[in-house]
Protein backbone atom coordinates (compact mmCIF):
# COMPACT_ATOMS: atom_id res chain seq x y z
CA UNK A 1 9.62 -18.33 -18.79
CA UNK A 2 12.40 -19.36 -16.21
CA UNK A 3 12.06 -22.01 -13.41
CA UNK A 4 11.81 -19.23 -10.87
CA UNK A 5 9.14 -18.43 -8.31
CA UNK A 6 9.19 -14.49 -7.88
CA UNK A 7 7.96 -12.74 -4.32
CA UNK A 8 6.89 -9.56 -3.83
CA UNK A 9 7.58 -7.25 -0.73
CA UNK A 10 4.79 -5.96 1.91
CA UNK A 11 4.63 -3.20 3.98
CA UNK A 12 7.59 -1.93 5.53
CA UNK A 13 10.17 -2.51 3.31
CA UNK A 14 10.47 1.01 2.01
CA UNK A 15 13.20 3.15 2.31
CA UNK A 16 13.86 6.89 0.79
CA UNK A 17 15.88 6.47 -2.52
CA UNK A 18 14.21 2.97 -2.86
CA UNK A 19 13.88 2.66 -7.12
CA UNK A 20 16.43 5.22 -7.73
CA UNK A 21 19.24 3.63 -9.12
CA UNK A 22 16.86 1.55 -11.40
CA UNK A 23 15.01 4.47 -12.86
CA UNK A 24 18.29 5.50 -13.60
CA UNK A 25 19.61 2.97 -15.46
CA UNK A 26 16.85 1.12 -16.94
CA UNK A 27 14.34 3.15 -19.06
CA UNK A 28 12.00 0.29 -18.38
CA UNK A 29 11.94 1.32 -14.98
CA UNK A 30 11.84 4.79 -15.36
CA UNK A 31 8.82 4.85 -17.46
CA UNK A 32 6.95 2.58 -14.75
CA UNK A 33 7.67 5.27 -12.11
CA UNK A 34 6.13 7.79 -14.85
CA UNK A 35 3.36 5.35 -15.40
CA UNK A 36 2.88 5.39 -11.58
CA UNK A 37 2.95 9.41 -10.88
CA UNK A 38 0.35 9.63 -13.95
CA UNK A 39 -2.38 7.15 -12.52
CA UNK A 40 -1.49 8.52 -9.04
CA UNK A 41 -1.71 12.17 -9.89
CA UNK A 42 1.37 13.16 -8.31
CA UNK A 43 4.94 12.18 -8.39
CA UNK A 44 5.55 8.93 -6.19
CA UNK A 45 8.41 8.34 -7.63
CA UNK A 46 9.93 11.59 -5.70
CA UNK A 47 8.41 10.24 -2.49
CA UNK A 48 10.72 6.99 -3.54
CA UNK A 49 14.14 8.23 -4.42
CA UNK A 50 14.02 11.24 -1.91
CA UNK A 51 11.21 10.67 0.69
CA UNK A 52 10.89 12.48 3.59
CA UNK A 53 10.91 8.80 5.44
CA UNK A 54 7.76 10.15 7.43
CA UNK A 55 5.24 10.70 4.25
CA UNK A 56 6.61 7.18 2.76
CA UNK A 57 5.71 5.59 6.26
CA UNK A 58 2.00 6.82 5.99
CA UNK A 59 0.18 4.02 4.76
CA UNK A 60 -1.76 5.07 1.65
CA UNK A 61 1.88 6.43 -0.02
CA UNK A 62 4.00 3.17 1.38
CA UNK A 63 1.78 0.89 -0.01
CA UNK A 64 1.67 2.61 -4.08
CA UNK A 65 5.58 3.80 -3.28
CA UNK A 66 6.81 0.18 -2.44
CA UNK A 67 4.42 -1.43 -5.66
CA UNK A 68 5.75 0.63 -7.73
CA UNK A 69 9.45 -0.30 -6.96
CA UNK A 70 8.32 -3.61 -7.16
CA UNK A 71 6.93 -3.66 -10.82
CA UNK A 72 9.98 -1.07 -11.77
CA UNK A 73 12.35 -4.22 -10.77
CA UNK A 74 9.68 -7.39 -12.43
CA UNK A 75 9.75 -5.13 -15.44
CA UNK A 76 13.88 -4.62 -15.91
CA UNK A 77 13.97 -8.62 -14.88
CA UNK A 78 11.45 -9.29 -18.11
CA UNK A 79 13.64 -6.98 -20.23
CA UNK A 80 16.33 -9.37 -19.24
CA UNK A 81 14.33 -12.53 -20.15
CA UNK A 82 14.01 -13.15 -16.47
CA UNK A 83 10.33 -14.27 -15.20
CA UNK A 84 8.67 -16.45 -13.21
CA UNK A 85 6.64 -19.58 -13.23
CA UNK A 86 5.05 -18.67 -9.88
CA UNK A 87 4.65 -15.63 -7.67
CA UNK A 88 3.26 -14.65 -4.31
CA UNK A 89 3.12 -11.44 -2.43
CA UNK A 90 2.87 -10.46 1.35
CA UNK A 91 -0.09 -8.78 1.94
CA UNK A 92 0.44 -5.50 -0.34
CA UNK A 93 2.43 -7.59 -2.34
CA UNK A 94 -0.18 -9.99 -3.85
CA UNK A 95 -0.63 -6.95 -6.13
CA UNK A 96 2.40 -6.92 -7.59
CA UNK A 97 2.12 -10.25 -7.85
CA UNK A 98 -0.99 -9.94 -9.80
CA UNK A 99 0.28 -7.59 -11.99
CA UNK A 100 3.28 -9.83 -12.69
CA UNK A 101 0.43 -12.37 -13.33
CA UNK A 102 -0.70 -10.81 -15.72
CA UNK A 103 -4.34 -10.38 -13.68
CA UNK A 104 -3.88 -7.09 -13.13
CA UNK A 105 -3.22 -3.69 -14.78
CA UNK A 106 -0.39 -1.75 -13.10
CA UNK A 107 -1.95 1.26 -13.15
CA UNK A 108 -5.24 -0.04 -11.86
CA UNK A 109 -3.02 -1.93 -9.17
CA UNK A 110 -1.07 1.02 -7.77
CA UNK A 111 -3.98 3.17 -7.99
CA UNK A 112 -6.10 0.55 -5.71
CA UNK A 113 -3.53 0.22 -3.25
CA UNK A 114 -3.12 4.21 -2.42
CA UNK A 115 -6.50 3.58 -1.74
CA UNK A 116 -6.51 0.63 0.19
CA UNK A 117 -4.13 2.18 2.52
CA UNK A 118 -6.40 4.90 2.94
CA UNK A 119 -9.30 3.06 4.02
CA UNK A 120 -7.26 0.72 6.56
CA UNK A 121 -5.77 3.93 7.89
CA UNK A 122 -9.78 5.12 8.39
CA UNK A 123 -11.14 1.78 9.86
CA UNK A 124 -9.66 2.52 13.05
CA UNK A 125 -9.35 5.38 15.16
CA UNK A 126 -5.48 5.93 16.03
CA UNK A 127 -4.82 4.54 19.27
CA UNK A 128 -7.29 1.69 19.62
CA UNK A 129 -5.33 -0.59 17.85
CA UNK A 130 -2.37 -2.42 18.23
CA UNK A 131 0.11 -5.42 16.59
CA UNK A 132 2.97 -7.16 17.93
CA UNK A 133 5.37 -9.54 16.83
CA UNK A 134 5.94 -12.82 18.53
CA UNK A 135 9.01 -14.66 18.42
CA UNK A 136 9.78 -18.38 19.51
CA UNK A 137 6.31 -19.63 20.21
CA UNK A 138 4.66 -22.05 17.62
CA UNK A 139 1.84 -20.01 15.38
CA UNK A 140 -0.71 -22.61 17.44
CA UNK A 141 0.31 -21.49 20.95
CA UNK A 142 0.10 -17.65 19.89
CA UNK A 143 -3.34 -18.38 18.55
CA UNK A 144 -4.41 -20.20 22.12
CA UNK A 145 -2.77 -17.27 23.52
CA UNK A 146 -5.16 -14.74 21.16
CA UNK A 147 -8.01 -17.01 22.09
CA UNK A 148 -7.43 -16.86 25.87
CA UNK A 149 -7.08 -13.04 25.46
CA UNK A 150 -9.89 -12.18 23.65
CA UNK A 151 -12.11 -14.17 25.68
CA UNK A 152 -10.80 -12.69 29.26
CA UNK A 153 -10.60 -8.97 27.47
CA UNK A 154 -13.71 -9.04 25.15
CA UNK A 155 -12.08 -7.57 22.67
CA UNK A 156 -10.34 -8.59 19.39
CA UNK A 157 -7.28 -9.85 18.93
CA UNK A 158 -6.10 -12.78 16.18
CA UNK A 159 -3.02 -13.85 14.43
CA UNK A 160 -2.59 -11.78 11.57
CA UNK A 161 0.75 -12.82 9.75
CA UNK A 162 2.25 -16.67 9.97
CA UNK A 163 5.82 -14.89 8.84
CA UNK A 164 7.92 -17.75 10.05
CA UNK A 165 8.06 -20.85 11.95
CA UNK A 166 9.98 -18.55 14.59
CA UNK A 167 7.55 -15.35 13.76
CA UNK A 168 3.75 -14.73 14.04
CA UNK A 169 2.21 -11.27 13.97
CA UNK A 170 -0.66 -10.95 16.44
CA UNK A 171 -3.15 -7.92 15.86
CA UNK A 172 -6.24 -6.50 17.58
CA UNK A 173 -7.39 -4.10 20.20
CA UNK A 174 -4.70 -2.75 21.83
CA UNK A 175 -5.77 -4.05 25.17
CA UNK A 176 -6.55 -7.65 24.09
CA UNK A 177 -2.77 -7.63 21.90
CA UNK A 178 -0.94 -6.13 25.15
CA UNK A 179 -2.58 -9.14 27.20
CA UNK A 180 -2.15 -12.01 24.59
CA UNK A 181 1.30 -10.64 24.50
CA UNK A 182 1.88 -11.02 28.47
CA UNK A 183 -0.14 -14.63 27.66
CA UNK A 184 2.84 -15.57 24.67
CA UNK A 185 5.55 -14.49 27.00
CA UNK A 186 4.42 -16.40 30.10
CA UNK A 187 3.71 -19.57 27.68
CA UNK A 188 7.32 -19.79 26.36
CA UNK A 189 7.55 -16.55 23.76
CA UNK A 190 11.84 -15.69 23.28
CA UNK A 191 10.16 -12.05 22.60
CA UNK A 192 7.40 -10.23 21.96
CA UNK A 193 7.82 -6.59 20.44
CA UNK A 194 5.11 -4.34 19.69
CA UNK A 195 5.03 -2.72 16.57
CA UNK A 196 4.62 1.11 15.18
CA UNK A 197 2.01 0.63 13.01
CA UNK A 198 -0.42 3.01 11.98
CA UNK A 199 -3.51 0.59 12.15
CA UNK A 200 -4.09 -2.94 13.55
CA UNK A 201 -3.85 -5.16 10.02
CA UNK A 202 -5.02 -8.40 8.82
CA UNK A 203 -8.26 -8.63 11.76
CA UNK A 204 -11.77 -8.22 12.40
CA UNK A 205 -11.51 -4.64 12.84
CA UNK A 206 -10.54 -3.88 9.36
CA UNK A 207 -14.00 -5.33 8.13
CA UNK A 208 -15.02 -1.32 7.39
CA UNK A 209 -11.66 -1.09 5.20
CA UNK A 210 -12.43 -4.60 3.25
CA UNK A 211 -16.26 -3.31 2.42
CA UNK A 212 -14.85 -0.09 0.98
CA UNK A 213 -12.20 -2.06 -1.06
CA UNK A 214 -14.71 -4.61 -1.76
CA UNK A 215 -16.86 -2.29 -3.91
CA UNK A 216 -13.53 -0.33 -4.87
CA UNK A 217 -11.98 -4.15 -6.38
CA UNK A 218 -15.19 -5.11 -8.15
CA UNK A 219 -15.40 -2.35 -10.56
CA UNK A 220 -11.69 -3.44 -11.97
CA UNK A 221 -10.97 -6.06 -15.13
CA UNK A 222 -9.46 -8.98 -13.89
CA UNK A 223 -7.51 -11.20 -16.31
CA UNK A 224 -6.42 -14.97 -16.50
CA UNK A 225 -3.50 -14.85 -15.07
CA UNK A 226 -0.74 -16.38 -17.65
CA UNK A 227 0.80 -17.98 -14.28
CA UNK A 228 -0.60 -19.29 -10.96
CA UNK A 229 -0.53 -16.73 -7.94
CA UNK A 230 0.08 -18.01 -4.24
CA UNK A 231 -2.78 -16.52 -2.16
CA UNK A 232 -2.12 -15.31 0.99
CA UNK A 233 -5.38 -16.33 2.44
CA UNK A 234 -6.03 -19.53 1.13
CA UNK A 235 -2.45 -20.89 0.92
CA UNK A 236 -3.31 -21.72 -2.35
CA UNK A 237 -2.76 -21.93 -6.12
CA UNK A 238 -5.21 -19.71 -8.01
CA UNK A 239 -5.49 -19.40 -11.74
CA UNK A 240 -9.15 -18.16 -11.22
CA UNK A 241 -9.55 -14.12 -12.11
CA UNK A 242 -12.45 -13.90 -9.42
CA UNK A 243 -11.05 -15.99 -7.27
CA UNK A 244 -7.48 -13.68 -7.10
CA UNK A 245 -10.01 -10.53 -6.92
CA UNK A 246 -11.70 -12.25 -4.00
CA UNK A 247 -8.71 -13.06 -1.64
CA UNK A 248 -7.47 -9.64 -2.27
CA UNK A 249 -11.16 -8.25 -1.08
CA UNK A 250 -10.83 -10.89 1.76
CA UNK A 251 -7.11 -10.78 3.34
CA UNK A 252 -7.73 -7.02 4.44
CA UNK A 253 -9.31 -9.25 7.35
CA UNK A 254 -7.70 -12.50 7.05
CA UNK A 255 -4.44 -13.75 8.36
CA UNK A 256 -1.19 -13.91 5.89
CA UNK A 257 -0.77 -17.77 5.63
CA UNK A 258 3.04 -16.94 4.24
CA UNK A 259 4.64 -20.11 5.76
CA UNK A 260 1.63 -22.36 3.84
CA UNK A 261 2.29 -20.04 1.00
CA UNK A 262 6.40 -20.31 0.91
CA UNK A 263 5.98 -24.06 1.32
CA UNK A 264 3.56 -24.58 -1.53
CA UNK A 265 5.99 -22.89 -3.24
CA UNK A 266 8.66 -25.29 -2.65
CA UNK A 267 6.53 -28.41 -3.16
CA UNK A 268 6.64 -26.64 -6.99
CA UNK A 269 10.51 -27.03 -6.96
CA UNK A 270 11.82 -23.88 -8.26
CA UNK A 271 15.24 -23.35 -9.67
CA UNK A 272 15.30 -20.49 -6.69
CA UNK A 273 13.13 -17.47 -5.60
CA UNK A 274 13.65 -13.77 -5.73
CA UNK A 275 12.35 -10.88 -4.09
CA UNK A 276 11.33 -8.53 -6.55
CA UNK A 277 11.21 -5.11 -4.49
CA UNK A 278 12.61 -3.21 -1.86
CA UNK A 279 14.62 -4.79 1.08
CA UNK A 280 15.15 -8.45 2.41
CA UNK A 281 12.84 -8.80 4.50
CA UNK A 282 10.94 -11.67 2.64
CA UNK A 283 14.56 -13.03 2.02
CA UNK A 284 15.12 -13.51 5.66
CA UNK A 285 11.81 -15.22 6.10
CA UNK A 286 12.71 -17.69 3.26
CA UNK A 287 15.94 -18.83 6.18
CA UNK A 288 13.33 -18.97 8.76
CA UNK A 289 11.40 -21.33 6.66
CA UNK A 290 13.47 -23.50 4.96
CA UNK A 291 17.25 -22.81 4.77
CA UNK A 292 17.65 -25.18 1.85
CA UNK A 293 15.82 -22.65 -0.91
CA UNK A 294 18.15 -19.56 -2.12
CA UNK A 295 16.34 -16.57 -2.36
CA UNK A 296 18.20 -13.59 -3.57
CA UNK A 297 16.83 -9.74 -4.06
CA UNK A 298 16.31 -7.40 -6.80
CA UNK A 299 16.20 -3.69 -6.11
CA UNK A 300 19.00 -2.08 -8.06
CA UNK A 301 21.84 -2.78 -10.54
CA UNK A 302 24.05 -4.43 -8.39
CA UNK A 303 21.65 -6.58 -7.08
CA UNK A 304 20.23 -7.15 -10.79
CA UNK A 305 23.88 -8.34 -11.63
CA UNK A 306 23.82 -11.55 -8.66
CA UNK A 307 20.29 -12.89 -9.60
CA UNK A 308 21.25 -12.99 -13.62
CA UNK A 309 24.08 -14.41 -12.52
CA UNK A 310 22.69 -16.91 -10.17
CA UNK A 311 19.66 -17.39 -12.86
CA UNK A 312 22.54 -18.28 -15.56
CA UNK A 313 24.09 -20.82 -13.20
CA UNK A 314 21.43 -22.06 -12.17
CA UNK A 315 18.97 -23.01 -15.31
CA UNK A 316 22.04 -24.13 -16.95
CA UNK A 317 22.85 -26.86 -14.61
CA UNK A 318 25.86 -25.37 -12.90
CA UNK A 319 25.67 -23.68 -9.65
CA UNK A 320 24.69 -24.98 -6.32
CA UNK A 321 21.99 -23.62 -4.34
């Protein structure tokens, strides 16, 4: 085990020909894309390296597509002797995470989350939902701002990701977002930008999505993990088996605590972190958070190449960070 804290991607950090160049050179990773397409029943791993962009943006093939490319890149890093002494995931990451836990079986992981993007896709009809991204106000003043909206609307609206110090994701009825948006401007908001999503995530109006997952999560074998998983719920350490299956039943609903989570993180002081997955968009968070940590990515060989090379610098003594 290395003195690195691993982090796993969320939704909407696929691309088509994400995984490609790893199934291609690794057969590690190529047998976890055929591990993938056989508990799936069909062949996510063409979704990955060839798309069409519009079926990997549907939720309930992003979230098994970008999981998969995720434990396709853990998996080459172990080959290398590369893992972690902590990991955390953003929302559809804490599987991965799991699985690179050791609390969770892949297969039962990438199956659950095809299906956990179905039923958050179902909870809500398309149209009556909304999220938005709010940048420059403090996560308190956005919440005020939900608060205020929610009670002048009567509808729901809450903050559903604490991304960044800079960034909170507000989600909800699409009337009740749209005016707690107008609320975060007028209060001091640099911008506010509403999102394409397919659903409104992480709030009350997923609560039909979490009882279908609920029942879906508590027929699977969870494991002790071999290493301590960052909740995004509770912002907190878990070594528990229920306790990880429970704060993946209950952050369908719950907010992403990812700034709590990133600095508990820290306050473990990690040789660096890596983003095991797709894209840098957890990366570019990390800067957001605390520009003192490295955090490098992992999603093909080139990539592969900087973090053994940072990892050898590093755990030896002799690099900076």
């Amino acid at each position: 085990m290395t003195n690195l804290a691993f982090l796993f991607p969320g939704q909407n950090s696929q691309y088509a020909g994400m995984g490609r160049d790893l199934a291609e050179k690794f057969p590690v990773a190529r047998r976890t894309f055929d591990e993938a397409d056989e508990a799936l029943g069909f062949s996510i791993s063409k979704l990955c390296f060839e798309g069409p962009e519009d079926q990997l943006k549907l939720t309930e093939f992003q979230q098994p597509a970008i999981c998969t490319v995720s434990v396709a890149a853990l998996r080459v890093l172990a080959e290398k002797g590369i893992t972690p002494m902590l990991v955390a995931g953003h929302s559809l990451g804490e599987y991965a995470a799991n699985v690179a836990a050791g609390s969770l079986d892949f297969a039962d992981a990438v199956r659950t989350v095809r299906q956990r993007g179905r039923f958050m896709q179902e909870a809500v009809p398309p149209g009556q939902g909304a999220m938005a991204a709010v940048l420059g106000l403090s996560s308190e003043e956005c919440a005020r701002a939900c608060d205020d909206a929610a009670a002048e609307t009567h509808n729901i609206v809450s903050p559903a990701n604490f991304n960044s110090p800079e960034q909170t994701v507000i989600s909800g009825e699409a009337s009740a977002v749209e005016r707690a948006a107008e609320l975060c401007k007028q209060r001091g908001a640099k911008r506010v930008v509403m999102l394409q999503v397919s659903a409104p995530f992480h709030c009350a109006l997923m609560q039909p999505a979490q009882d279908r997952l609920a029942d879906l999560l508590r027929t699977l074998t969870f494991s002790a993990p071999r290493i301590p998983v960052a909740v995004n719920v509770d912002a907190a350490l878990i070594t528990d088996p229920d306790h990880l299956r429970e704060a993946l039943i209950r952050q369908v609903t719950g907010a992403v605590r990812w700034v709590d989570s990133i600095r508990l993180l820290i306050a473990q002081s990690p040789a660096f972190f890596v983003e095991v997955g797709p894209g840098k968009v957890l990366s570019g968070l990390m800067r957001q958070i605390d520009r003192g940590q490295t955090c490098v990515n992992i999603e093909d060989e080139v990539s592969l190449e900087r973090v053994l090379q940072g990892a050898g610098q590093r755990l030896h003594g002799n690099g900076q960070s």
